[in-house]
Protein backbone atom coordinates (compact mmCIF):
# COMPACT_ATOMS: atom_id res chain seq x y z
CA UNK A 1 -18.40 -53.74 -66.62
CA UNK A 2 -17.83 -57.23 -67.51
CA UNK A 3 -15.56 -56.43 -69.82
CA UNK A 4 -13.48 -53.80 -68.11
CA UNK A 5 -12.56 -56.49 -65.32
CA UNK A 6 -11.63 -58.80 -67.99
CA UNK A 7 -9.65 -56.36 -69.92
CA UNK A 8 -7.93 -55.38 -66.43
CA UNK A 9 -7.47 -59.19 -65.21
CA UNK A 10 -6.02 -59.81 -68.64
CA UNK A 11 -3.31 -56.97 -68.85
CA UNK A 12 -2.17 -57.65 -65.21
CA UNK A 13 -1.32 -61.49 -65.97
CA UNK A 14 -0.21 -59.78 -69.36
CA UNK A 15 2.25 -57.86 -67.58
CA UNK A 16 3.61 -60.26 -64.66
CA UNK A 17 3.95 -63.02 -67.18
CA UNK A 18 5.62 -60.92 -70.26
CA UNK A 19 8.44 -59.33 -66.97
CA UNK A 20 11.53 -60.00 -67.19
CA UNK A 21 12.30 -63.11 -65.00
CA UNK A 22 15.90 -64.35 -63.89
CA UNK A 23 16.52 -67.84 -63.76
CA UNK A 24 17.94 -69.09 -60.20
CA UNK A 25 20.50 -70.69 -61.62
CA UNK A 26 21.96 -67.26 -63.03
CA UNK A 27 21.05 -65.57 -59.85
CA UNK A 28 23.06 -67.79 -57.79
CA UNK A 29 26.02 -67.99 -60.12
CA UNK A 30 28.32 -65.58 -59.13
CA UNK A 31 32.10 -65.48 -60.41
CA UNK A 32 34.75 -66.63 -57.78
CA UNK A 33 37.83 -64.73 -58.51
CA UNK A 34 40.71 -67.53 -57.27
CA UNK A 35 43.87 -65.94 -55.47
CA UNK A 36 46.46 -68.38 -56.60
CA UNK A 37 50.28 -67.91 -54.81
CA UNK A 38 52.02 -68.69 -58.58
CA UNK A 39 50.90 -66.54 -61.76
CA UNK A 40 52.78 -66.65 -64.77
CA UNK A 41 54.20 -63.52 -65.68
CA UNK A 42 55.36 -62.46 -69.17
CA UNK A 43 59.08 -60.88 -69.14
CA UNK A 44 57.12 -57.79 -70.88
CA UNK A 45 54.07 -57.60 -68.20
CA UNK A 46 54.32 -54.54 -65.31
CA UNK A 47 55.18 -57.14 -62.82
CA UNK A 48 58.01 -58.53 -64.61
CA UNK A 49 61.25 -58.55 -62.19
CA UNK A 50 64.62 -56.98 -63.91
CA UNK A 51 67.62 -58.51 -63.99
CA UNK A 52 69.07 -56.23 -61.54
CA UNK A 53 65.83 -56.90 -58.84
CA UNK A 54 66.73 -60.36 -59.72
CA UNK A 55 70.76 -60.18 -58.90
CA UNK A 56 69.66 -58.42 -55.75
CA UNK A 57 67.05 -61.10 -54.78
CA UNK A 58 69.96 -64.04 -55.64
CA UNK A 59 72.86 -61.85 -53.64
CA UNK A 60 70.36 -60.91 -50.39
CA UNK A 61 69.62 -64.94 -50.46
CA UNK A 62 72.95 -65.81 -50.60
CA UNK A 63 73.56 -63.47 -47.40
CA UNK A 64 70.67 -65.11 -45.65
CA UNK A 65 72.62 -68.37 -46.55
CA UNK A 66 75.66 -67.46 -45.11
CA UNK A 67 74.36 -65.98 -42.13
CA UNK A 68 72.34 -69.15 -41.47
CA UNK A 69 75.83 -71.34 -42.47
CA UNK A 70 77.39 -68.80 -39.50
CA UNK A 71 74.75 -69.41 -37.33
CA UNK A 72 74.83 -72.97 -37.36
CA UNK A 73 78.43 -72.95 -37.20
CA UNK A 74 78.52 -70.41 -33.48
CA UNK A 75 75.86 -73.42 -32.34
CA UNK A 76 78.20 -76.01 -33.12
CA UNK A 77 81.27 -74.07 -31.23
CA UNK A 78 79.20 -73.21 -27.89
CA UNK A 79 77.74 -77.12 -28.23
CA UNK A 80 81.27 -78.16 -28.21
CA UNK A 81 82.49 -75.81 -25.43
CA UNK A 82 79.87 -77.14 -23.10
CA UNK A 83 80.44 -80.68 -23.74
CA UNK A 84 84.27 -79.79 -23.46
CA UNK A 85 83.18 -77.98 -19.48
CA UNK A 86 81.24 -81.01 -18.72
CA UNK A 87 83.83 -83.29 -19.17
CA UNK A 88 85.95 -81.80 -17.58
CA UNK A 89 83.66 -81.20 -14.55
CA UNK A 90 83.52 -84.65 -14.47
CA UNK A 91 86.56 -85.32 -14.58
CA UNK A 92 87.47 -83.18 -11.33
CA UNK A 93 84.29 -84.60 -9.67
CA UNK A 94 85.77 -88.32 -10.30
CA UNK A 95 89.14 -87.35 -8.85
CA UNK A 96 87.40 -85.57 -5.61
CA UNK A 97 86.11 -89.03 -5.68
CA UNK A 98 89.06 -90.77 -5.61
CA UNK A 99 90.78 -88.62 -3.17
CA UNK A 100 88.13 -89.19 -0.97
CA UNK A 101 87.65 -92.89 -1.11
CA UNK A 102 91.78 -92.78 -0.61
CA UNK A 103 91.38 -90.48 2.41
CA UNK A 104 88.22 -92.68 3.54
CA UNK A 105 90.35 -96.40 3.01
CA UNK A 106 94.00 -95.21 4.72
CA UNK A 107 92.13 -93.72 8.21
């Protein structure tokens, strides 16, 4: 009976000893897959761009450039309008001024 519990005792550290163990360290390694904005891509690779994809991307910038150029331009003109309406504003506010300070001195 001795034995039997021996024999018993023996294989069951036998077993959870001889198991397959995983290290922590290569449990808690896992892979971090980086998402960077730039790759480098080969002219031959699937997301190569064409030269006509290309000449489209260059020609649709250069239409956002001029429409920003136009933009800026139309700002300019309406700044320039208003400055031209207040001065002139002023200018009839100064002379309904001086009419009324000439009224005001010859009564």
């Amino acid at each position: 009976m001795k034995n039997s519990i021996c024999l018993t005792a023996f294989l069951a550290l036998n077993l959870i000893s001889c198991s397959k163990r995983k290290s922590a360290a290569a449990t808690e390694v896992n892979e971090l897959k980086l998402q960077y904005d730039t790759t480098a891509i080969d002219s031959f690779s699937p997301g190569a761009v064409s030269v006509d994809v290309a000449r489209e991307i260059r020609m649709s910038s250069q239409k956002y450039q001029d429409s920003v150029r136009e933009a800026l331009r139309i700002e300019k003109e309406t700044k320039k309008i208003e400055e031209a309406l207040l001065k002139e504003k002023k200018a009839e506010d100064d002379k309904k001024k001086k009419t009324a300070e000439a009224e005001k001195s010859s009564q």
